[in-house]
Protein backbone atom coordinates (compact mmCIF):
# COMPACT_ATOMS: atom_id res chain seq x y z
CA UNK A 1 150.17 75.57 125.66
CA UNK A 2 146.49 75.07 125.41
CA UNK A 3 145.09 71.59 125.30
CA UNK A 4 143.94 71.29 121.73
CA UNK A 5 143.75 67.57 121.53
CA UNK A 6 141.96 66.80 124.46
CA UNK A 7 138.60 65.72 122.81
CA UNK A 8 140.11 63.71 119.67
CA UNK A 9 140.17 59.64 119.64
CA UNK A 10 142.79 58.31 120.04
CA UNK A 11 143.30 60.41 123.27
CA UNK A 12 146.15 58.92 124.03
CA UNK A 13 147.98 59.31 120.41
CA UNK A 14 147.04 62.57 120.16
CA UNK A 15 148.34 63.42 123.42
CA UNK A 16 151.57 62.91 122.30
CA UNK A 17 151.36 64.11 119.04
CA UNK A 18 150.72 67.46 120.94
CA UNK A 19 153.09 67.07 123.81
CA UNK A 20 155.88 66.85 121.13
CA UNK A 21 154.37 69.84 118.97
CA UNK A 22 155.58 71.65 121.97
CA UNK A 23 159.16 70.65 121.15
CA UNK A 24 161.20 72.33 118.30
CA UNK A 25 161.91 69.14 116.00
CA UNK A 26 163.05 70.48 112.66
CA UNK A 27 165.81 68.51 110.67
CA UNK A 28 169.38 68.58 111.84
CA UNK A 29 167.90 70.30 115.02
CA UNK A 30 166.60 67.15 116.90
CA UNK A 31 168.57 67.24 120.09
CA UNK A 32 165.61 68.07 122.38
CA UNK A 33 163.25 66.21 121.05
CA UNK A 34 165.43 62.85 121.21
CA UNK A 35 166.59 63.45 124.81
CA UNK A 36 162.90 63.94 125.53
CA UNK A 37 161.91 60.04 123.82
CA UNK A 38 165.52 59.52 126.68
CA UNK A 39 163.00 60.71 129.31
CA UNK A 40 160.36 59.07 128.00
CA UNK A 41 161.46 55.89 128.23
CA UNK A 42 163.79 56.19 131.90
CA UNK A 43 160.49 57.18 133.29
CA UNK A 44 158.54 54.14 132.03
CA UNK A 45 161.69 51.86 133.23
CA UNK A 46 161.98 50.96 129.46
CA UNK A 47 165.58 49.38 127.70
CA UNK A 48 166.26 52.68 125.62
CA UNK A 49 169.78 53.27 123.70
CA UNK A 50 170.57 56.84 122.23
CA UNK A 51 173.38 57.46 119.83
CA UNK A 52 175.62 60.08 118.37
CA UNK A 53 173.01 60.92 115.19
CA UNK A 54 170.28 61.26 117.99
CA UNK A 55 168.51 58.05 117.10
CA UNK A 56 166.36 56.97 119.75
CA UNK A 57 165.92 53.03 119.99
CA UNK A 58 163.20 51.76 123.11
CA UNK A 59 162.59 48.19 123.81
CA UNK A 60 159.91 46.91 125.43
CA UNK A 61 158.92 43.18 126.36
CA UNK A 62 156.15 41.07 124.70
CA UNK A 63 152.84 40.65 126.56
CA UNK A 64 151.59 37.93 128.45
CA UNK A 65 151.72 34.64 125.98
CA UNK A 66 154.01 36.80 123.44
CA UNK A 67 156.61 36.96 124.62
CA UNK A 68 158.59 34.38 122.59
CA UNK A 69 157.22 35.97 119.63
CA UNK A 70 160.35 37.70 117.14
CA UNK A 71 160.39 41.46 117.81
CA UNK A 72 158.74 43.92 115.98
CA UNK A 73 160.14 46.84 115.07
CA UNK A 74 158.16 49.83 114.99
CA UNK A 75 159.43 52.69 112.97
CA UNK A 76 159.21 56.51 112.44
CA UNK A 77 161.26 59.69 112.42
CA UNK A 78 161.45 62.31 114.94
CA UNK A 79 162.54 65.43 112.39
CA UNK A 80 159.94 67.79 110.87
CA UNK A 81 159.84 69.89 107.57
CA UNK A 82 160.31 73.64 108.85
CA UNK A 83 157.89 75.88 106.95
CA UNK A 84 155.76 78.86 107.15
CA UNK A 85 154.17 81.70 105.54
CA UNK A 86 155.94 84.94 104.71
CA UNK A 87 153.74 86.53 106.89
CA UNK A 88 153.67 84.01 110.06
CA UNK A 89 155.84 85.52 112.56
CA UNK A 90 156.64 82.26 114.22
CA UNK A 91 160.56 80.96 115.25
CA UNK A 92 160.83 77.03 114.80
CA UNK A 93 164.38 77.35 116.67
CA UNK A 94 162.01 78.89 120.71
CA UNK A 95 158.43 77.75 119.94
CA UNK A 96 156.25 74.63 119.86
CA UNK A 97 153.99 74.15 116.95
CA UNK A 98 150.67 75.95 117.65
CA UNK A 99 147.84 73.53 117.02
CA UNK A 100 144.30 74.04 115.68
CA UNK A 101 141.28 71.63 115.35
CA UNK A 102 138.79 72.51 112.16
CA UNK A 103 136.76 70.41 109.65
CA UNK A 104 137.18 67.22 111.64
CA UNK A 105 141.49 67.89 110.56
CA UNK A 106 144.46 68.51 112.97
CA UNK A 107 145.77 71.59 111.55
CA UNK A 108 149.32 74.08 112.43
CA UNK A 109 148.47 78.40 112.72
CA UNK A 110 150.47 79.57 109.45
CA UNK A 111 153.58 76.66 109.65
CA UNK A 112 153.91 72.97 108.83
CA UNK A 113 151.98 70.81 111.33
CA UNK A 114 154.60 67.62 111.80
CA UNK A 115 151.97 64.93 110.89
CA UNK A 116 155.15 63.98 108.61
CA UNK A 117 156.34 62.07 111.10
CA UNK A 118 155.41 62.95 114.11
CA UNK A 119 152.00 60.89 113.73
CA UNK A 120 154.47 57.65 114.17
CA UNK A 121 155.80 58.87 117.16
CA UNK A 122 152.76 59.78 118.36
CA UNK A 123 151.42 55.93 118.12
CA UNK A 124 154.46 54.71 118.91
CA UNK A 125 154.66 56.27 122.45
CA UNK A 126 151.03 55.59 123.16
CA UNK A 127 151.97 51.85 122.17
CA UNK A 128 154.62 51.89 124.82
CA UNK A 129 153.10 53.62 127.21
CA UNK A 130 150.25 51.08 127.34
CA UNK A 131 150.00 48.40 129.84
CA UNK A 132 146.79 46.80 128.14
CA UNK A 133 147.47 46.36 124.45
CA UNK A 134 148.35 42.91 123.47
CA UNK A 135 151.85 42.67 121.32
CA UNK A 136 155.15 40.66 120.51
CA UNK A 137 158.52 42.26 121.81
CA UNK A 138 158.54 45.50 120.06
CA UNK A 139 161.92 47.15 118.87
CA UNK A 140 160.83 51.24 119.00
CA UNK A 141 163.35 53.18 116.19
CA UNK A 142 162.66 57.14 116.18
CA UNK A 143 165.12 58.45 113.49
CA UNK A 144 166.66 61.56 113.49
CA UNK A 145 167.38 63.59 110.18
CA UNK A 146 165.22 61.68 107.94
CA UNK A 147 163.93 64.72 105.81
CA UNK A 148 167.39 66.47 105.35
CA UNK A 149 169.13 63.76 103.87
CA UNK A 150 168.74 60.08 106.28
CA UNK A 151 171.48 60.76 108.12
CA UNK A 152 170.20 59.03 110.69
CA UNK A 153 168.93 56.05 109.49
CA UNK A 154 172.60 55.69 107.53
CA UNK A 155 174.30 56.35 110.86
CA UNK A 156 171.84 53.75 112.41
CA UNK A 157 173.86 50.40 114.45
CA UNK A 158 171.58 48.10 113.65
CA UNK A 159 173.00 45.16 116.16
CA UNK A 160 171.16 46.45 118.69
CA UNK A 161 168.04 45.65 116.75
CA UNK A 162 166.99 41.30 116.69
CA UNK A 163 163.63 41.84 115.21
CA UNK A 164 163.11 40.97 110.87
CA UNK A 165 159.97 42.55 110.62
CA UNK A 166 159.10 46.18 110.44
CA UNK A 167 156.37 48.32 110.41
CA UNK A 168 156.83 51.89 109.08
CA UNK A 169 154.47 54.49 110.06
CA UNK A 170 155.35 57.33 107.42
CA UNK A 171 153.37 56.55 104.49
CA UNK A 172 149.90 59.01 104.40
CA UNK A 173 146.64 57.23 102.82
CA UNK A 174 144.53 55.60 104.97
CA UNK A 175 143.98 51.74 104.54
CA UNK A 176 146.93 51.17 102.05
CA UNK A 177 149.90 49.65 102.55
CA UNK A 178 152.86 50.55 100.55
CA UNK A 179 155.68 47.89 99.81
CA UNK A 180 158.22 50.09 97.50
CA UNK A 181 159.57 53.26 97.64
CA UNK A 182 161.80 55.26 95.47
CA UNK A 183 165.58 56.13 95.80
CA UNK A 184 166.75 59.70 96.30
CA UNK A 185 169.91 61.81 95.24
CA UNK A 186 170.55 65.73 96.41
CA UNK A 187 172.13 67.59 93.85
CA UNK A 188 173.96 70.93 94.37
CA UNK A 189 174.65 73.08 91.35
CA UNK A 190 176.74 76.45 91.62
CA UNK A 191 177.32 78.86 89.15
CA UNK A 192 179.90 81.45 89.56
CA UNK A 193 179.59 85.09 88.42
CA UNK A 194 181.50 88.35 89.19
CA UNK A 195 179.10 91.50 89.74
CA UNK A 196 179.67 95.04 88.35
CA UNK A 197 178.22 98.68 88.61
CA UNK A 198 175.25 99.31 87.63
CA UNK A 199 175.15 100.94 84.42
CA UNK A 200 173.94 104.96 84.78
CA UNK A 201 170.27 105.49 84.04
CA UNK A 202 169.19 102.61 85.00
CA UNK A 203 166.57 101.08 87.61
CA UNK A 204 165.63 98.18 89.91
CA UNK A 205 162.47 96.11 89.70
CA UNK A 206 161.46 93.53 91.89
CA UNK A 207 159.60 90.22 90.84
CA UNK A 208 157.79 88.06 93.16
CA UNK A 209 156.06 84.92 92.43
CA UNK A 210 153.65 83.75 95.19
CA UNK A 211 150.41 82.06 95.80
CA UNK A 212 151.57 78.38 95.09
CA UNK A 213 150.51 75.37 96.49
CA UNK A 214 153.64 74.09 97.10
CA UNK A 215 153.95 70.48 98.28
CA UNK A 216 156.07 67.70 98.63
CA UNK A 217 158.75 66.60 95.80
CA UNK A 218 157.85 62.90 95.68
CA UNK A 219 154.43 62.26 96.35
CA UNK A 220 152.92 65.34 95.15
CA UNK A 221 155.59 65.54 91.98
CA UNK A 222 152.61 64.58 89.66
CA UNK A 223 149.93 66.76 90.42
CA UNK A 224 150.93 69.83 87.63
CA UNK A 225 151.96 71.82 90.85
CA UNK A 226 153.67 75.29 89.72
CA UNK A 227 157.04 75.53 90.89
CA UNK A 228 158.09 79.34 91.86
CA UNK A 229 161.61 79.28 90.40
CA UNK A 230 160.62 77.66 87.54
CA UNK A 231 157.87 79.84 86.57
CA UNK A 232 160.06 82.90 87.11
CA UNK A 233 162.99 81.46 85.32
CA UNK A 234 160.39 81.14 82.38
CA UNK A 235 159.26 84.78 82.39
CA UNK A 236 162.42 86.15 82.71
CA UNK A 237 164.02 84.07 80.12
CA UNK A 238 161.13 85.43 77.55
CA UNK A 239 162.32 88.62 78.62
CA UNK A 240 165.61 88.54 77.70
CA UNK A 241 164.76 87.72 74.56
CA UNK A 242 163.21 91.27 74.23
CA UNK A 243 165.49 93.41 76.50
CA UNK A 244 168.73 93.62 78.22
CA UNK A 245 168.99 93.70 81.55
CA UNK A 246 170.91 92.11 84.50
CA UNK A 247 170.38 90.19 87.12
CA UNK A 248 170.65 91.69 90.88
CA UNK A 249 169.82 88.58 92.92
CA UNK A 250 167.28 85.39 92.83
CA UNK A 251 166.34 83.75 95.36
CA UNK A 252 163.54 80.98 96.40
CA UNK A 253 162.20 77.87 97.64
CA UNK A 254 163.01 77.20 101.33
CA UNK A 255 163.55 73.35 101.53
CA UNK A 256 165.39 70.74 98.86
CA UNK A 257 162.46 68.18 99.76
CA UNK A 258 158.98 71.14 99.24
CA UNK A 259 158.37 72.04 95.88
CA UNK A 260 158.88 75.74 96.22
CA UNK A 261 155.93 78.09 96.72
CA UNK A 262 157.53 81.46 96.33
CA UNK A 263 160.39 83.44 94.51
CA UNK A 264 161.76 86.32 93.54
CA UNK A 265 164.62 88.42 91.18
CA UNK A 266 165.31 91.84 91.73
CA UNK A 267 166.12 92.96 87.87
CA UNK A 268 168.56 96.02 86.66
CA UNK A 269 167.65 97.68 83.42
CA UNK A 270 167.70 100.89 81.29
CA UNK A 271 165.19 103.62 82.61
CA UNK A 272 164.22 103.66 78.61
CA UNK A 273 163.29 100.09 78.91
CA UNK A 274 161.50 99.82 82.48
CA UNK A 275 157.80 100.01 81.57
CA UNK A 276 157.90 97.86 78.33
CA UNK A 277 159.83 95.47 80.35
CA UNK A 278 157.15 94.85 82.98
CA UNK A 279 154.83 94.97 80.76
CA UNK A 280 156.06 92.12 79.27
CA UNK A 281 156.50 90.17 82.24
CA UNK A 282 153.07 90.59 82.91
CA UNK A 283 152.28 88.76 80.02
CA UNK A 284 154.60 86.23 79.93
CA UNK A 285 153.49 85.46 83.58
CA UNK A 286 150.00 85.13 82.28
CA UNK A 287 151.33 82.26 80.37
CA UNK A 288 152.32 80.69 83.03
CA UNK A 289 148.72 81.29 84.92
CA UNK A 290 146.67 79.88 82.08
CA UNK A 291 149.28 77.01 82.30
CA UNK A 292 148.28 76.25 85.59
CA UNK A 293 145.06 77.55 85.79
CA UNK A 294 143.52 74.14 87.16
CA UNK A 295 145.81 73.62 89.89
CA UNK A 296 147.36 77.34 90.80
CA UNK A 297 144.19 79.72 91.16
CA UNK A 298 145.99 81.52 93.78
CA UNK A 299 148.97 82.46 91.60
CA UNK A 300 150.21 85.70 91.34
CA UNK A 301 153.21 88.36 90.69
CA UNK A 302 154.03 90.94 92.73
CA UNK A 303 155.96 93.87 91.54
CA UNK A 304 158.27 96.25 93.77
CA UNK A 305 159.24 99.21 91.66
CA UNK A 306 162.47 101.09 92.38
CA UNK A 307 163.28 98.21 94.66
CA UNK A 308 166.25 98.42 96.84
CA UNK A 309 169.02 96.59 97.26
CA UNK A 310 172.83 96.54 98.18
CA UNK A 311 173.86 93.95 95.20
CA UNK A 312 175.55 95.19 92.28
CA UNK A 313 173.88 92.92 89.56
CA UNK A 314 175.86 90.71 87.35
CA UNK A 315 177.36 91.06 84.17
CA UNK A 316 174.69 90.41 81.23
CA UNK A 317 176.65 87.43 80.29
CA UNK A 318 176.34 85.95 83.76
CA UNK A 319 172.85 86.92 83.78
CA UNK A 320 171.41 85.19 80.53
CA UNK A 321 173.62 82.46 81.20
CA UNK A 322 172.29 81.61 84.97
CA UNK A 323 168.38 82.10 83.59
CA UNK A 324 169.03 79.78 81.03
CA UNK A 325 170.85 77.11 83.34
CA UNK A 326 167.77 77.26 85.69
CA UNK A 327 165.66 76.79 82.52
CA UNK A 328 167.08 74.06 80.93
CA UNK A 329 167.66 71.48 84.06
CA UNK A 330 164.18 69.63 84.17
CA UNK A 331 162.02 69.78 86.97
CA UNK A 332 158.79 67.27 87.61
CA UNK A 333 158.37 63.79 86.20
CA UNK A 334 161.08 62.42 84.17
CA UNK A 335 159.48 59.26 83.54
CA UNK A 336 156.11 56.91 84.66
CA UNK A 337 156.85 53.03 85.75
CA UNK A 338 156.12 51.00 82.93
CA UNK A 339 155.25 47.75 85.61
CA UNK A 340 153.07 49.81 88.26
CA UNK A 341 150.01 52.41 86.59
CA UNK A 342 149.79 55.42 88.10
CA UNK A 343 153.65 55.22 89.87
CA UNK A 344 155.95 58.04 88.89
CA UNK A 345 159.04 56.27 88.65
CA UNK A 346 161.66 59.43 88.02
CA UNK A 347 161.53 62.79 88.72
CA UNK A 348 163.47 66.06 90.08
CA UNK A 349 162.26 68.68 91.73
CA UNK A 350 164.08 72.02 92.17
CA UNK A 351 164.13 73.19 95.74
CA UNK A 352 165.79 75.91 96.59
CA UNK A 353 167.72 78.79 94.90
CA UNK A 354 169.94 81.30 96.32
CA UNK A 355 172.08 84.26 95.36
CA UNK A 356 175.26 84.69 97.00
CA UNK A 357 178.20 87.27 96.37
CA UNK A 358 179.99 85.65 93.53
CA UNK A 359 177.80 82.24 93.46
CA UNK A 360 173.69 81.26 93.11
CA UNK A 361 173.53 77.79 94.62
CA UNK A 362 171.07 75.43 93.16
CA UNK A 363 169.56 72.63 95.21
CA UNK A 364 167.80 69.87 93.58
CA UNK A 365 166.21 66.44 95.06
CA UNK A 366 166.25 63.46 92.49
CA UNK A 367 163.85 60.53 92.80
CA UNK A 368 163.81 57.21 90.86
CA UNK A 369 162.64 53.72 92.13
CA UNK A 370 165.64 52.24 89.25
CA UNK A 371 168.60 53.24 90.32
CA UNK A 372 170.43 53.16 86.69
CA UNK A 373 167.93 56.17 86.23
CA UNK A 374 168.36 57.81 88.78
CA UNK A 375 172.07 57.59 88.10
CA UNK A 376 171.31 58.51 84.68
CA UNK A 377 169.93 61.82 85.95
CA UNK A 378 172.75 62.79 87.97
CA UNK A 379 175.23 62.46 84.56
CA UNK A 380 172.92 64.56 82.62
CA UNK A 381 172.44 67.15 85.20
CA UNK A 382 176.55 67.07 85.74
CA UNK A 383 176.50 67.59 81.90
CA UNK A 384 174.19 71.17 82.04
CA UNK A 385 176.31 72.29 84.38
CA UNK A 386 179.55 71.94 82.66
CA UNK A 387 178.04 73.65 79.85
CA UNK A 388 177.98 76.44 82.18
CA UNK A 389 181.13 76.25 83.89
CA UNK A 390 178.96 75.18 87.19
CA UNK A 391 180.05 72.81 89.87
CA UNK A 392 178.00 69.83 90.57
CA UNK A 393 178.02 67.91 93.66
CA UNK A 394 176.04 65.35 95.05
CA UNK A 395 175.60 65.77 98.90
CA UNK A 396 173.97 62.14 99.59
CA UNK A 397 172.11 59.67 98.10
CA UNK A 398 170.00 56.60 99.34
CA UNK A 399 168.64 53.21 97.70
CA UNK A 400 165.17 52.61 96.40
CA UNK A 401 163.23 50.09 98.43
CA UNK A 402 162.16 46.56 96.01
CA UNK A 403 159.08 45.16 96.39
CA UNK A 404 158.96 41.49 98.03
CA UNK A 405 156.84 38.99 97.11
CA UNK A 406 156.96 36.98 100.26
CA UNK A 407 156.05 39.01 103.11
CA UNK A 408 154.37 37.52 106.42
CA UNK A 409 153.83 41.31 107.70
CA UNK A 410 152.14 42.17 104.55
CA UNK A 411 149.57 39.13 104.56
CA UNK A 412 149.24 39.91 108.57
CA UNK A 413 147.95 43.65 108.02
CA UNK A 414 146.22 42.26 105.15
CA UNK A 415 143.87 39.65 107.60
CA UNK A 416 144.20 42.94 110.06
CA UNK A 417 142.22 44.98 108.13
CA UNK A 418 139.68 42.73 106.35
CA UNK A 419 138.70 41.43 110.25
CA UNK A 420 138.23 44.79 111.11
CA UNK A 421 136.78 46.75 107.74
CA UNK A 422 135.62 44.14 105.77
CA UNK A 423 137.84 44.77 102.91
CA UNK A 424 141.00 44.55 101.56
CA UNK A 425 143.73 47.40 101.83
CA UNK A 426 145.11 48.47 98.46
CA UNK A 427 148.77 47.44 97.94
CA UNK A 428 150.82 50.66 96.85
CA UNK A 429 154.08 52.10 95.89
CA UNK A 430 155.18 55.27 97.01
CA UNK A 431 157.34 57.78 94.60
CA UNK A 432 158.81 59.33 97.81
CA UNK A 433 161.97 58.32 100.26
CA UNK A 434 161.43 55.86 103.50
CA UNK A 435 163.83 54.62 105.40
CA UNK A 436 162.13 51.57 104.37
CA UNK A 437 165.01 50.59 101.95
CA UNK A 438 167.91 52.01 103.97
CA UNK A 439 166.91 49.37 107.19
CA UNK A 440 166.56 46.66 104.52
CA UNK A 441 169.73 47.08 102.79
CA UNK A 442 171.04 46.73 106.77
CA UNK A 443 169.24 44.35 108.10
CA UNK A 444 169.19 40.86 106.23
CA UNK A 445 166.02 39.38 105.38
CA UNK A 446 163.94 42.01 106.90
CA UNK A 447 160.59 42.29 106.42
CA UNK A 448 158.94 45.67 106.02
CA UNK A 449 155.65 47.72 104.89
CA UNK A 450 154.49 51.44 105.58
CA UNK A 451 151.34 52.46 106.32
CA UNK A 452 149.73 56.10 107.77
CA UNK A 453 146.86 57.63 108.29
CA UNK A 454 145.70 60.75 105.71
CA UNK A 455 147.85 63.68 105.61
CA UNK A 456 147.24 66.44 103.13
CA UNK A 457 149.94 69.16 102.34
CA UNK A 458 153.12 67.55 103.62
CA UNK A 459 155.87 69.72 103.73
CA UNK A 460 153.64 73.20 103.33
CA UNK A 461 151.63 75.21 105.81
CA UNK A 462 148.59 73.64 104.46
CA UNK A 463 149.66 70.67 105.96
CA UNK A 464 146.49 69.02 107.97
CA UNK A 465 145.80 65.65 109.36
CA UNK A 466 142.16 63.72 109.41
CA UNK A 467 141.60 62.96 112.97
CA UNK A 468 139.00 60.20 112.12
CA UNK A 469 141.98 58.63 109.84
CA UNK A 470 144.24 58.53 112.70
CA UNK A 471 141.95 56.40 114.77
CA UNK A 472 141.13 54.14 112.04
CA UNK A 473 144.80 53.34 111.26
CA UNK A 474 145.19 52.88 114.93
CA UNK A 475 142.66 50.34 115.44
CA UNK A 476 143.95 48.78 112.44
CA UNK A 477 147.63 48.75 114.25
CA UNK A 478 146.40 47.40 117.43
CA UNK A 479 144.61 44.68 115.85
CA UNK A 480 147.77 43.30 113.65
CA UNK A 481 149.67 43.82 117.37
CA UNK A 482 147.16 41.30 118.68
CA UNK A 483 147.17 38.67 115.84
CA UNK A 484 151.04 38.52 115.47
CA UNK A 485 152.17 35.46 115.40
CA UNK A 486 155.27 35.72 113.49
CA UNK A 487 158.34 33.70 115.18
């Protein structure tokens, strides 16, 4: 793979970012890239311990007159958010991420570029691989399967760790340290249906929303972002209103955590009813354009006529009754901190839909920095889907992380950054899942913050990272390294 990186400051952070670009990283699929951090560390003679989730934990001694200092942890995960274009013809599972420099941003060819997380591991290594930088004992914890669920923080045996202060690399505005975060539940919804024939004289149309934005389901969750199942639910639920018809199959999103960019139905309906029928889609859909007119320009339907396919639809019952189940569970923000302007402090974000031979599976991510809300959430969504005779199921769940008052690493990357900028970093909040709360709720007393450099498009092929950012946040690390005093 071509050097792309070769010219950018920090040379030696963005060596690694691209030297693990080459690896495929996604969630759930981290073996290689966690016996490569193995490797990493062997040939650098550092203390390294790998366990069964693929967590990857390097120590490394202080520097000369820190040595006594209490460890530092330094913390990011190894997984990446697996998505591309329809039309990228790229395989995640054989190829390294395929790099591009443009506009002063680090940029992927058609696919998510890993910034989200592999920036952290990318300034971790080059922290570690350093004989020159000044530091305490650092504690190095690469996660595996943060973005699927935090498997691998959960899984985590945090004896091996002594340190009580960590820094999080995962947050993605430069010069702002967040100090909260927001719990997360996934939610699984399936509603059952039996298929018949198709009734004689009758013809298949095909749907397609595309065009979105797309983004990610926390930090992104307030930006009036069009979601692709949402908006087709919506037209075809005007529909029905007008005209019977069944459904053949829906399908969309790609991943529970990315607000879903694309989606499509593949509809069954009388011949005598075809054209008035898309007709009206059309127009309903232009609701939904002049809805999000500001943030969607690029929205559009495509339609397939005659389209093919080997599914018998459902029943009409079935069919009105699974559009109106996708209609009526909410997606975007529940509800706005009342402490905190500007924090989302609940939402839920429909990921991914798909239609299976007797079942269309429903996966949803819940966010809420309260935890009786988010609870809350879960019991009304279990509620919708009783109406419908659906199964609910949550598949895992993790703690919000609390803001604390007293915090030595705060006040440290505080002095950090007004020695080096002249100003103070903004203290945030994050309506998005860290780790952050998971290590505290394991680790007594620990002190924590998150900080990143800026990444745009998390979770989407858009995804790019500003290369000037990077440096700036890593000047901003090294210079909290050096003034660590914390015993």
């Amino acid at each position: 793979m071509e050097n792309i990186t070769k010219d950018l400051s920090p040379q030696k952070v963005f060596y690694f970012f691209e030297e693990i670009s080459k690896i495929p990283r996604g969630s759930k699929k981290e073996k290689q890239i966690s016996d490569w951090l193995v490797k990493f560390a062997k040939d650098r003679n550092l203390e390294v311990y790998q366990d069964s989730a693929l967590n990857v934990v390097i120590k490394k001694a202080g520097s000369a007159g820190h040595e006594n200092y209490s460890p530092l942890i330094l913390q990011g995960h190894m997984d990446m958010v697996w998505e591309k274009n329809s039309d990228t013809n790229f395989d995640f599972e054989t190829e390294g991420i395929k790099l591009a420099v443009k506009d002063g941003f680090l940029k992927a060819v058609g696919t998510t570029l890993g910034a989200d997380n592999g920036i952290a591991v990318a300034v971790i290594l080059a922290v570690l691989d350093s004989d020159e930088i000044i530091h305490p004992p650092l504690e190095a914890v690469i996660t595996a399967d943060e973005e699927a669920g935090m498997t691998g923080v959960e899984n985590l045996d945090v004896s091996i760790l002594k340190g009580k202060t960590m820094l999080n690399i995962d947050t993605e505005e430069e010069g702002e340290i967040y100090v909260s975060s927001a719990g997360g539940s996934r939610v699984q919804i399936d509603f059952h249906f039996k298929r018949e024939a198709a009734e004689t004289d009758s013809r298949n149309v095909l749907l397609e929303i595309r065009g979105l934005n797309g983004g990610h389901s926390g930090s992104d969750i307030d930006k009036n972002l069009g979601n692709s199942i949402k908006i087709l639910s919506f037209i075809l639920s005007e529909s029905a209103k007008k005209f019977r018809f069944k459904l053949c199959e829906i399908n969309g999103g790609d991943k529970t955590n990315a607000i879903p960019r694309e989606a499509f139905a593949v509809i069954n309906i009388a011949a005598a009813d075809f054209d008035s029928f898309i007709e009206k889609s059309k127009l309903f859909f232009e609701e939904m354009k002049n809805t999000y007119s500001k943030t969607e320009q690029n929205l559009t339907m495509e339609i397939r006529y005659d389209a093919d396919t080997d599914r018998m639809p459902l029943s009409e019952k079935d069919s009105v009754n699974l559009i109106n189940l996708l209609c009526e569970i909410p997606s975007g923000v529940i509800a706005n901190s009342e402490h905190i302007q500007g924090l989302v402090e609940t939402s839920l974000s429909m990921g991914v839909l798909r239609t299976h031979d007797e079942t269309s599976s429903i996966q949803l991510l819940l966010r809420s920095s309260v935890n009786s809300a988010l609870r809350d959430l879960e019991n009304k969504l279990k509620d919708i889907s009783k109406l419908y005779n659906a199964d609910f199921t949550v598949d895992s769940s993790y703690s919000s992380w609390e803001y604390r008052e007293d915090s030595k690493l705060r006040e440290l990357f505080i002095k950090a950054h007004e020695e080096l900028y002249k100003k103070t970093p903004k203290i945030k909040a994050i309506h998005a899942g860290l780790e952050c709360g998971i290590f505290a709720g394991k680790i007594d007393g620990l002190d924590v913050i998150s900080i990143g450099p800026n990444i745009y498009g998390a979770h989407t092929p858009e995804e790019k990272m500003e290369i000037s950012s990077v440096e700036y946040t890593w000047k901003w690390v090294l210079k909290a390294l050096e003034l660590y005093k914390i015993i």
